[in-house]
N, C-alpha and C. Protein backbone atom coordinates (compact mmCIF):
# COMPACT_ATOMS: atom_id res chain seq x y z
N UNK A 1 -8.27 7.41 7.13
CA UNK A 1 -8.77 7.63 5.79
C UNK A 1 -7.62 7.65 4.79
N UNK A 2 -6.28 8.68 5.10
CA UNK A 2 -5.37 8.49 4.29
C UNK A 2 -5.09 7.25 3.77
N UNK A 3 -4.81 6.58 4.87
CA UNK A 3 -4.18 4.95 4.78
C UNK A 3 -5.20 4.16 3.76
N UNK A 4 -6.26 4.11 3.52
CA UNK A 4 -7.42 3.57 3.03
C UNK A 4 -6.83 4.00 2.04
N UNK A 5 -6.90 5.17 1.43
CA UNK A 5 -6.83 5.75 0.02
C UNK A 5 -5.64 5.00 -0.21
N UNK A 6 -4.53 5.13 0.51
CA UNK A 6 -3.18 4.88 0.06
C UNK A 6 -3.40 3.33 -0.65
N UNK A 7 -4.20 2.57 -0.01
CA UNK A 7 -4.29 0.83 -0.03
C UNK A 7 -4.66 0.54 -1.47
N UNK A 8 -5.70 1.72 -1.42
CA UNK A 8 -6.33 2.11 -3.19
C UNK A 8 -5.07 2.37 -4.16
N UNK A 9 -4.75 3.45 -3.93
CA UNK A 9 -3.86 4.23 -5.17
C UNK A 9 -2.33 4.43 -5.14
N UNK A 10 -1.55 3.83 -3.74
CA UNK A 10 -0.57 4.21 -4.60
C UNK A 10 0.36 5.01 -4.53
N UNK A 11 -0.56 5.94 -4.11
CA UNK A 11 0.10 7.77 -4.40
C UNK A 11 -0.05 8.55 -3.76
N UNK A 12 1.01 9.13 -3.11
CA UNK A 12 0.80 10.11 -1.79
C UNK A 12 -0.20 11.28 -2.09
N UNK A 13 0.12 11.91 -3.29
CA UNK A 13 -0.66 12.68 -4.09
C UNK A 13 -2.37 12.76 -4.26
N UNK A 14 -2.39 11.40 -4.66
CA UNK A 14 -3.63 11.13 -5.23
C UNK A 14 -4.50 10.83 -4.08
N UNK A 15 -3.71 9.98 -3.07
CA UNK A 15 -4.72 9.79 -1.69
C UNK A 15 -4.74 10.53 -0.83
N UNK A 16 -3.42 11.34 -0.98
CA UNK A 16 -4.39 13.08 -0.22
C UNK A 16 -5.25 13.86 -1.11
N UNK A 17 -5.58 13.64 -2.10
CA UNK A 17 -6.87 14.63 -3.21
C UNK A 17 -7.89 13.78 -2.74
N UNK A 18 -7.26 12.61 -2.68
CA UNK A 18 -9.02 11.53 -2.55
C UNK A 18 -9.51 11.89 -0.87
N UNK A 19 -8.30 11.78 0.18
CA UNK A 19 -9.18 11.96 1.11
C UNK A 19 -9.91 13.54 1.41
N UNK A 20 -9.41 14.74 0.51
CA UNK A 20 -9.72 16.27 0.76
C UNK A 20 -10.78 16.21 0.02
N UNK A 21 -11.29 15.23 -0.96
CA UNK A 21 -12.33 15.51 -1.93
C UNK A 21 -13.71 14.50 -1.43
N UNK A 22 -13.27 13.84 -0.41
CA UNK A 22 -14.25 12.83 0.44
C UNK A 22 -14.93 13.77 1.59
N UNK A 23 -13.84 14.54 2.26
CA UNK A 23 -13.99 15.67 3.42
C UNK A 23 -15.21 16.49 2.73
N UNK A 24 -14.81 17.64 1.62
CA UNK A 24 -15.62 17.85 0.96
C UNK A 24 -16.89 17.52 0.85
N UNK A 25 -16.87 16.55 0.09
CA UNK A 25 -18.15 15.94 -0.43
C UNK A 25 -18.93 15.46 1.21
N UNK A 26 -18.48 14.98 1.58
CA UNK A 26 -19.08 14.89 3.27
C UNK A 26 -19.82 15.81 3.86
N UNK A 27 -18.89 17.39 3.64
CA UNK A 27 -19.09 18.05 4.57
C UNK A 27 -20.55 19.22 3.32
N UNK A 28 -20.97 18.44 1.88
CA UNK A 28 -21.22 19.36 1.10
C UNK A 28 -22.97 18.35 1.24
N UNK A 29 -22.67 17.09 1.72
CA UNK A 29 -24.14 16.20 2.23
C UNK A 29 -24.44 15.75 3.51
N UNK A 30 -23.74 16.75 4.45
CA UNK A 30 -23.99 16.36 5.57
C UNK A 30 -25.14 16.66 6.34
N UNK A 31 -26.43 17.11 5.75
CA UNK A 31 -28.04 16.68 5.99
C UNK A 31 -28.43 15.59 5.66
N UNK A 32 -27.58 14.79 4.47
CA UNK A 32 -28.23 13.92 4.41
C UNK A 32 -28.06 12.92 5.34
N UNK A 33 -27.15 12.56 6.39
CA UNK A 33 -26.45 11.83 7.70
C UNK A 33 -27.71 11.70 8.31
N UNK A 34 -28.43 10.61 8.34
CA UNK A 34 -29.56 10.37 9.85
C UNK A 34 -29.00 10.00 10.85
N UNK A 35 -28.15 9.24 11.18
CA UNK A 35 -27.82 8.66 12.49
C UNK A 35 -26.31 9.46 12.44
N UNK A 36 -26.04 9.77 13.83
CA UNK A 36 -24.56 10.03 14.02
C UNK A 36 -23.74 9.17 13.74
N UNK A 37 -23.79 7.86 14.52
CA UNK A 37 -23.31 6.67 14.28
C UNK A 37 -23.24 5.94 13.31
N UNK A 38 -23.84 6.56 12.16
CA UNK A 38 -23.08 5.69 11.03
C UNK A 38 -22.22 6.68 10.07
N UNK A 39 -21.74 7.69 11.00
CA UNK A 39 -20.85 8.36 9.74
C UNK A 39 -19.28 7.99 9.78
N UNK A 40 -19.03 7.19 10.11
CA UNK A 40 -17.58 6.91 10.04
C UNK A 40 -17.77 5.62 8.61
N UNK A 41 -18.68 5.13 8.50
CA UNK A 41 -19.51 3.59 7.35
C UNK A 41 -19.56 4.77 6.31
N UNK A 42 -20.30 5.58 6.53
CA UNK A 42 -20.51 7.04 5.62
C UNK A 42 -19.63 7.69 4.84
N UNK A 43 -18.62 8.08 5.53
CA UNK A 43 -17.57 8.60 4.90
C UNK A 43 -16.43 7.86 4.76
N UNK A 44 -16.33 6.47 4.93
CA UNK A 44 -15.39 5.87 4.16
C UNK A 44 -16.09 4.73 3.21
N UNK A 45 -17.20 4.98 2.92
CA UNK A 45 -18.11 4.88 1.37
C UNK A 45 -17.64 5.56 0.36
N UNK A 46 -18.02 6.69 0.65
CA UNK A 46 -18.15 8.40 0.13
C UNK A 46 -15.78 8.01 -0.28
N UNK A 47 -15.41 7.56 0.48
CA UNK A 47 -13.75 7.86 -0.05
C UNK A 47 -13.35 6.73 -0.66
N UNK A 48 -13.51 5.31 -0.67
CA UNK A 48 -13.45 4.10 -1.52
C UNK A 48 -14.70 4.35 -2.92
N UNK A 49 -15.50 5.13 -2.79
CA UNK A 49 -15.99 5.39 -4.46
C UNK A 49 -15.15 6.73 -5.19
N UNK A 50 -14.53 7.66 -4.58
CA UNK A 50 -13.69 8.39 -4.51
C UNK A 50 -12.45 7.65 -5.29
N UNK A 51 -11.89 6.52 -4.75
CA UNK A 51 -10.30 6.21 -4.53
C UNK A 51 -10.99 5.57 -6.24
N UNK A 52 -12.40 4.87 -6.18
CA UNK A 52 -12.26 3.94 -7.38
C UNK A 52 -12.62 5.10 -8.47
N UNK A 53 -12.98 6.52 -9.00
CA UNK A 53 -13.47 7.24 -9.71
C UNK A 53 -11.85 7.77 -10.01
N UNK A 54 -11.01 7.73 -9.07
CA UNK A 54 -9.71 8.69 -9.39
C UNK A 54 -8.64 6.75 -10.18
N UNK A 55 -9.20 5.80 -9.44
CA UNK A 55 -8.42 4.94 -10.98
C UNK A 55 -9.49 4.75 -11.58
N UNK A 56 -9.88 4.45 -12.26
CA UNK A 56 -10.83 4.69 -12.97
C UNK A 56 -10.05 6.06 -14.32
N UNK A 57 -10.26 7.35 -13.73
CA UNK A 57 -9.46 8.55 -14.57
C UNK A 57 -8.24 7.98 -15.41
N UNK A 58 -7.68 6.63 -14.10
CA UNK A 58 -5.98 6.91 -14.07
C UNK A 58 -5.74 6.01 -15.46
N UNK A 59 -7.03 4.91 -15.68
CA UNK A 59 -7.49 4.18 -16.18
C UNK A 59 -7.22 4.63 -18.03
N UNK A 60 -8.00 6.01 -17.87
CA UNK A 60 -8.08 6.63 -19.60
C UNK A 60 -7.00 7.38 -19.97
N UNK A 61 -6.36 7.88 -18.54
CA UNK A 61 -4.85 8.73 -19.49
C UNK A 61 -4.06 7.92 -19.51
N UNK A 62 -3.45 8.44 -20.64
CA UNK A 62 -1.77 7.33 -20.70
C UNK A 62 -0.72 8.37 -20.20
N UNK A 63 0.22 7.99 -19.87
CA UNK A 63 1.68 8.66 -19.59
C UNK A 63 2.77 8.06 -20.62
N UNK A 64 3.50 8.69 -21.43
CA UNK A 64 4.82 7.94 -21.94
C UNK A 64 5.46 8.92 -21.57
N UNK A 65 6.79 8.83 -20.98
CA UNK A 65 7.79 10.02 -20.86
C UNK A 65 8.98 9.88 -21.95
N UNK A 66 9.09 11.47 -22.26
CA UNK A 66 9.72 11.44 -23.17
C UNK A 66 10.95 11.08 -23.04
N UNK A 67 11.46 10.37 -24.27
CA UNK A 67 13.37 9.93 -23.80
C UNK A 67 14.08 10.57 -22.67
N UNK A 68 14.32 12.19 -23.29
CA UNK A 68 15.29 12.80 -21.98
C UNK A 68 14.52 13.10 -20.65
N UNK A 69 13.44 12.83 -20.51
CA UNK A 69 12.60 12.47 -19.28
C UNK A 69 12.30 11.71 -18.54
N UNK A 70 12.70 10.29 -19.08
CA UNK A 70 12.89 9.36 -18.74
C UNK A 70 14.28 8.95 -17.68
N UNK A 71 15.02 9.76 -18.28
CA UNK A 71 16.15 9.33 -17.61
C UNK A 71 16.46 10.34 -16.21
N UNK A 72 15.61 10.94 -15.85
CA UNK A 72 15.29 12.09 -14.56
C UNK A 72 14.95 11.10 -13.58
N UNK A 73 13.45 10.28 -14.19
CA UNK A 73 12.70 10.02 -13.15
C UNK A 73 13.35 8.48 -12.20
N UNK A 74 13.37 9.37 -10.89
CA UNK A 74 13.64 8.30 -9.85
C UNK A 74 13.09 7.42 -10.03
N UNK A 75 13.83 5.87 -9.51
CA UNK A 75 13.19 4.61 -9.27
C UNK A 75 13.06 4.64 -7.55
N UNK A 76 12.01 4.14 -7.63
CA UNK A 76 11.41 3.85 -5.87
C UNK A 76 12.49 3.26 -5.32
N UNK A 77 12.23 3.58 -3.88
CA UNK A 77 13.52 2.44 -3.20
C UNK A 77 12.92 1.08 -3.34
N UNK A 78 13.39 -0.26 -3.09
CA UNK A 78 12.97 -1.77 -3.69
C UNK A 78 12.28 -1.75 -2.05
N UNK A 79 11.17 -2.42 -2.11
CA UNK A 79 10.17 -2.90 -0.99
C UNK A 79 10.60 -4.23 -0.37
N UNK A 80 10.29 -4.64 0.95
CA UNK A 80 10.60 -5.64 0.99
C UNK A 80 9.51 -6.47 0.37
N UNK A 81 9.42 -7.61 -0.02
CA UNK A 81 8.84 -9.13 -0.91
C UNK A 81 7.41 -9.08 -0.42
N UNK A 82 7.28 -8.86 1.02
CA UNK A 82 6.09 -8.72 1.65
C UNK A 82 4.73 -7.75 1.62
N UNK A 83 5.42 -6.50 1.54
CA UNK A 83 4.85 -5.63 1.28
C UNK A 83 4.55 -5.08 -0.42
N UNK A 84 5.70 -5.84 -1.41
CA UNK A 84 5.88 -5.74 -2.84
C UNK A 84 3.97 -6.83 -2.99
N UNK A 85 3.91 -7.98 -2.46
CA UNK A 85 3.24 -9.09 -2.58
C UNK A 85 1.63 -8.06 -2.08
N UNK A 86 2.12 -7.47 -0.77
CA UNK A 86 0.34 -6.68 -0.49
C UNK A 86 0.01 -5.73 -2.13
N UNK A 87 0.88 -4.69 -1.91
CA UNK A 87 0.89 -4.21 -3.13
C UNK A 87 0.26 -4.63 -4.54
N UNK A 88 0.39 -5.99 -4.71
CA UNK A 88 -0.05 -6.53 -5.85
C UNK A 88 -1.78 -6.94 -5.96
N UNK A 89 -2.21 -7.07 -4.72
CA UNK A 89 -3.15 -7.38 -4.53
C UNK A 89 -4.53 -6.62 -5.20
N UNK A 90 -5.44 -6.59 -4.87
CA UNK A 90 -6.42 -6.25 -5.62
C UNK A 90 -6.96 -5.07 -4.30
N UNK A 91 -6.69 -3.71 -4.65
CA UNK A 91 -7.70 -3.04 -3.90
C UNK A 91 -8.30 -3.03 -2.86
N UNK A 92 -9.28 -3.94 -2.75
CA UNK A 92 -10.50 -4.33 -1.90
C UNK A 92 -9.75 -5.28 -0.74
N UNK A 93 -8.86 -6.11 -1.18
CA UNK A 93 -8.36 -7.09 -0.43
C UNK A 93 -6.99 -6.37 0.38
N UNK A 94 -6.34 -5.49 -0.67
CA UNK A 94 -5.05 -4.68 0.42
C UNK A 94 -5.90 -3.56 1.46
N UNK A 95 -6.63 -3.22 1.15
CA UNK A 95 -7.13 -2.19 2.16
C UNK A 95 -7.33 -3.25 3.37
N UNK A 96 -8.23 -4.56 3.57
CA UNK A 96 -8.57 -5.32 4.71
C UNK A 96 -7.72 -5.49 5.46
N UNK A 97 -6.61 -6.16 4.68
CA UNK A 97 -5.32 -6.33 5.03
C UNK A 97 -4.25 -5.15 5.95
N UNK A 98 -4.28 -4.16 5.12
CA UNK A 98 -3.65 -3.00 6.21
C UNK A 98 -4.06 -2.72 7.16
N UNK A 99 -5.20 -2.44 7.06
CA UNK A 99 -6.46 -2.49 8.37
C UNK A 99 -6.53 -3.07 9.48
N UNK A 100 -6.00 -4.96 8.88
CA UNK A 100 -6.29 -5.84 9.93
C UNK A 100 -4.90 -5.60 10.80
N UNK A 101 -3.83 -5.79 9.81
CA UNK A 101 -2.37 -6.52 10.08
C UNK A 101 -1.60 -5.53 10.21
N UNK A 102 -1.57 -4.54 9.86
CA UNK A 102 -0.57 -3.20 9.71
C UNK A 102 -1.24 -2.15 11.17
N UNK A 103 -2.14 -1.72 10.98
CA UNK A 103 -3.13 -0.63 11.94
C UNK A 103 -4.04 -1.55 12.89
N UNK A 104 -3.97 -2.93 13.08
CA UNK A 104 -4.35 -3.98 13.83
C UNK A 104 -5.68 -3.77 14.04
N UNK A 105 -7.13 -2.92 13.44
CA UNK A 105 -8.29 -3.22 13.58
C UNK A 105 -8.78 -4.54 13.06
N UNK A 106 -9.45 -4.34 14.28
CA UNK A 106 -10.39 -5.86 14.39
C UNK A 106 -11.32 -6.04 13.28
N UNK A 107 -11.84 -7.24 12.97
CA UNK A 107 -12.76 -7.22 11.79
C UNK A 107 -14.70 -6.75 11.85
N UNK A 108 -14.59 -6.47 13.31
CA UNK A 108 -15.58 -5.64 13.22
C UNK A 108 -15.66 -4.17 12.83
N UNK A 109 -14.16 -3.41 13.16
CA UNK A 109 -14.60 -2.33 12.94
C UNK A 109 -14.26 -2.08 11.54
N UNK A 110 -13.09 -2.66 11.21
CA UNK A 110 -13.32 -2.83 9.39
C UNK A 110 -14.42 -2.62 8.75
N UNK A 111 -15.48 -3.43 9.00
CA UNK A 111 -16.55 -3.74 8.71
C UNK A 111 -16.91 -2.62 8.79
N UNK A 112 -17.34 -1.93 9.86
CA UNK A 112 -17.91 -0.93 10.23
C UNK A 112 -17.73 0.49 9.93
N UNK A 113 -16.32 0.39 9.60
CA UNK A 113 -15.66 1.39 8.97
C UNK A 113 -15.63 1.49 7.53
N UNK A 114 -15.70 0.16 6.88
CA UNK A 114 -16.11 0.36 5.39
C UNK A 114 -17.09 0.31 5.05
N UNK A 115 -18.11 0.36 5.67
CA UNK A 115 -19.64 0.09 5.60
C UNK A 115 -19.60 -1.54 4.65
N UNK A 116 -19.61 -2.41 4.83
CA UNK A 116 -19.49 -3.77 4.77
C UNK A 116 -19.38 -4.72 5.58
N UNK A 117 -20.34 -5.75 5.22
CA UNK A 117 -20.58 -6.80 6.38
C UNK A 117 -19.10 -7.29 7.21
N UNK A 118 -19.53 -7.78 7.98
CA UNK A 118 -18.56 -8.95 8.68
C UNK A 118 -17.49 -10.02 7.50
N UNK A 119 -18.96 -10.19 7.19
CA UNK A 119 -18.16 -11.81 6.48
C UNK A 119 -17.49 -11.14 5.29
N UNK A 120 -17.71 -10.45 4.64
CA UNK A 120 -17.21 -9.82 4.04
C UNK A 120 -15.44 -9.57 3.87
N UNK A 121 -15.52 -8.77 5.14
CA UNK A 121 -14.10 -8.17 5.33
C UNK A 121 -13.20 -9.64 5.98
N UNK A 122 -13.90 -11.10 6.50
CA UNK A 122 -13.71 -12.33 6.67
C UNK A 122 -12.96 -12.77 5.24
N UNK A 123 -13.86 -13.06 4.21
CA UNK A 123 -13.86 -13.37 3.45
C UNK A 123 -12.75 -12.60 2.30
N UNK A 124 -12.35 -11.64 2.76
CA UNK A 124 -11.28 -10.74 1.93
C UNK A 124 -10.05 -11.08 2.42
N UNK A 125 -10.03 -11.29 4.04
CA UNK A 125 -8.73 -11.29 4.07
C UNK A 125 -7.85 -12.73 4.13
N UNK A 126 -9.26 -14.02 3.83
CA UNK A 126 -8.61 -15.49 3.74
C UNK A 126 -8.26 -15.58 2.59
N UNK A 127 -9.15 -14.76 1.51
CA UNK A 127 -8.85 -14.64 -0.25
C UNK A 127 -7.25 -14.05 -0.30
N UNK A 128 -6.99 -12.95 0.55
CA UNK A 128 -5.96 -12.15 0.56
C UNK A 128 -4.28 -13.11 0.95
N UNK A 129 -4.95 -13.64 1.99
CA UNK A 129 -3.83 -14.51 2.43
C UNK A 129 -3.40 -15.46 1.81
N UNK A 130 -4.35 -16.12 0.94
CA UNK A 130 -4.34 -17.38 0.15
C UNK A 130 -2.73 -17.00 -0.80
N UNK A 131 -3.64 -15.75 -1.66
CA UNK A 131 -2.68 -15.04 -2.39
C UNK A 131 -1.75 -14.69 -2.35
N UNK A 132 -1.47 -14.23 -1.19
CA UNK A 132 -0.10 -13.70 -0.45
C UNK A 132 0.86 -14.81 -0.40
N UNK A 133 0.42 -15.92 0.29
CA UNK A 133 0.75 -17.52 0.47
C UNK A 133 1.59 -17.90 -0.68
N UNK A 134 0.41 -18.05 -1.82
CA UNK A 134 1.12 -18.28 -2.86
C UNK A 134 1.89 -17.53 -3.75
N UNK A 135 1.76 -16.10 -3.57
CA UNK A 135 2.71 -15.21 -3.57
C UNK A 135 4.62 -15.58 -3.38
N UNK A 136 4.27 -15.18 -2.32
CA UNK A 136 5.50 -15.26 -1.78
C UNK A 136 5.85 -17.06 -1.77
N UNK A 137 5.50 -17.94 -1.35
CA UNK A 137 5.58 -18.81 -1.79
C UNK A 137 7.12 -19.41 -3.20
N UNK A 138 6.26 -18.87 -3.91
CA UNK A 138 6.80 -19.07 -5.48
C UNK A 138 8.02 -17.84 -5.07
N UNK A 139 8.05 -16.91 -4.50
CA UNK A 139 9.21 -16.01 -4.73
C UNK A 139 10.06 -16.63 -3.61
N UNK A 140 9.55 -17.00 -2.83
CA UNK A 140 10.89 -17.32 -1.68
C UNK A 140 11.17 -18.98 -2.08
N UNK A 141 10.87 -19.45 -2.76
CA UNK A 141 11.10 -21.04 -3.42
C UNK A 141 11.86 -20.96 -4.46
N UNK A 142 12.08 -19.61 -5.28
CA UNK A 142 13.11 -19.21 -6.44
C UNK A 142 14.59 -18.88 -5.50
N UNK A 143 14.56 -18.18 -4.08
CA UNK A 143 15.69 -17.90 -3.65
C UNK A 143 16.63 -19.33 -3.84
């Protein structure tokens, strides 16, 4: 679940609130669960509408830091090209991706785990790759 959130947001912070506020909310509708077997589809519903309500928030505040505040805040260490390129991606398509290629689930349980079809999580990660492709592509053709 962490990892999911993380694919979302970003933020160590924010995707541990998203996954404690999914737990929560889970554990605050858990009559409403008919089948055992679909609560893993269940609660990583319940944390991808979660991950999208917390950007969404991230969406209406602004941040400017002030001058002498500015010059505090750490810069990240530099990523490698590959992982800079997942990063860029859209949400929906880096989560498949970590899933598939990083934590090596198969595209059924993806599926199954995000409550979303087959073709679906198919269809995300050829969109994903395309991108990536041409991603990196264009950056390793500038070296």
């Amino acid at each position: 679940m962490y990892r999911v959130s993380m694919s979302y947001l970003n933020d160590q912070e924010d995707a541990a609130d998203a996954v404690q506020d999914t737990l929560a909310r889970a554990w605050e509708k858990r009559r409403f669960l008919v089948r055992q077997e679909s609560f893993k589809p269940w609660v990583m519903k319940i944390l991808t509408n979660q991950c999208r309500d917390v950007l969404r928030k991230r969406r209406k505040r602004s941040f400017y830091p002030l001058e002498e505040d500015a010059a505090t805040v750490e810069m990240p260490a530099p990523q490698p090209p590959v992982m800079e390129a997942i990063g860029a991606l859209k949400p929906e398509w880096r989560t498949v991706v970590l899933l598939h290629y990083v934590d090596g689930y198969a595209v059924q349980e993806i599926a199954q785990s995000l409550g979303i079809p087959s073709g679906t999580v198919k269809t995300r990660l050829r969109a994903a790759r395309k991108r990536l492709s041409q991603t990196l592509l264009v950056e390793w053709g500038e070296e």
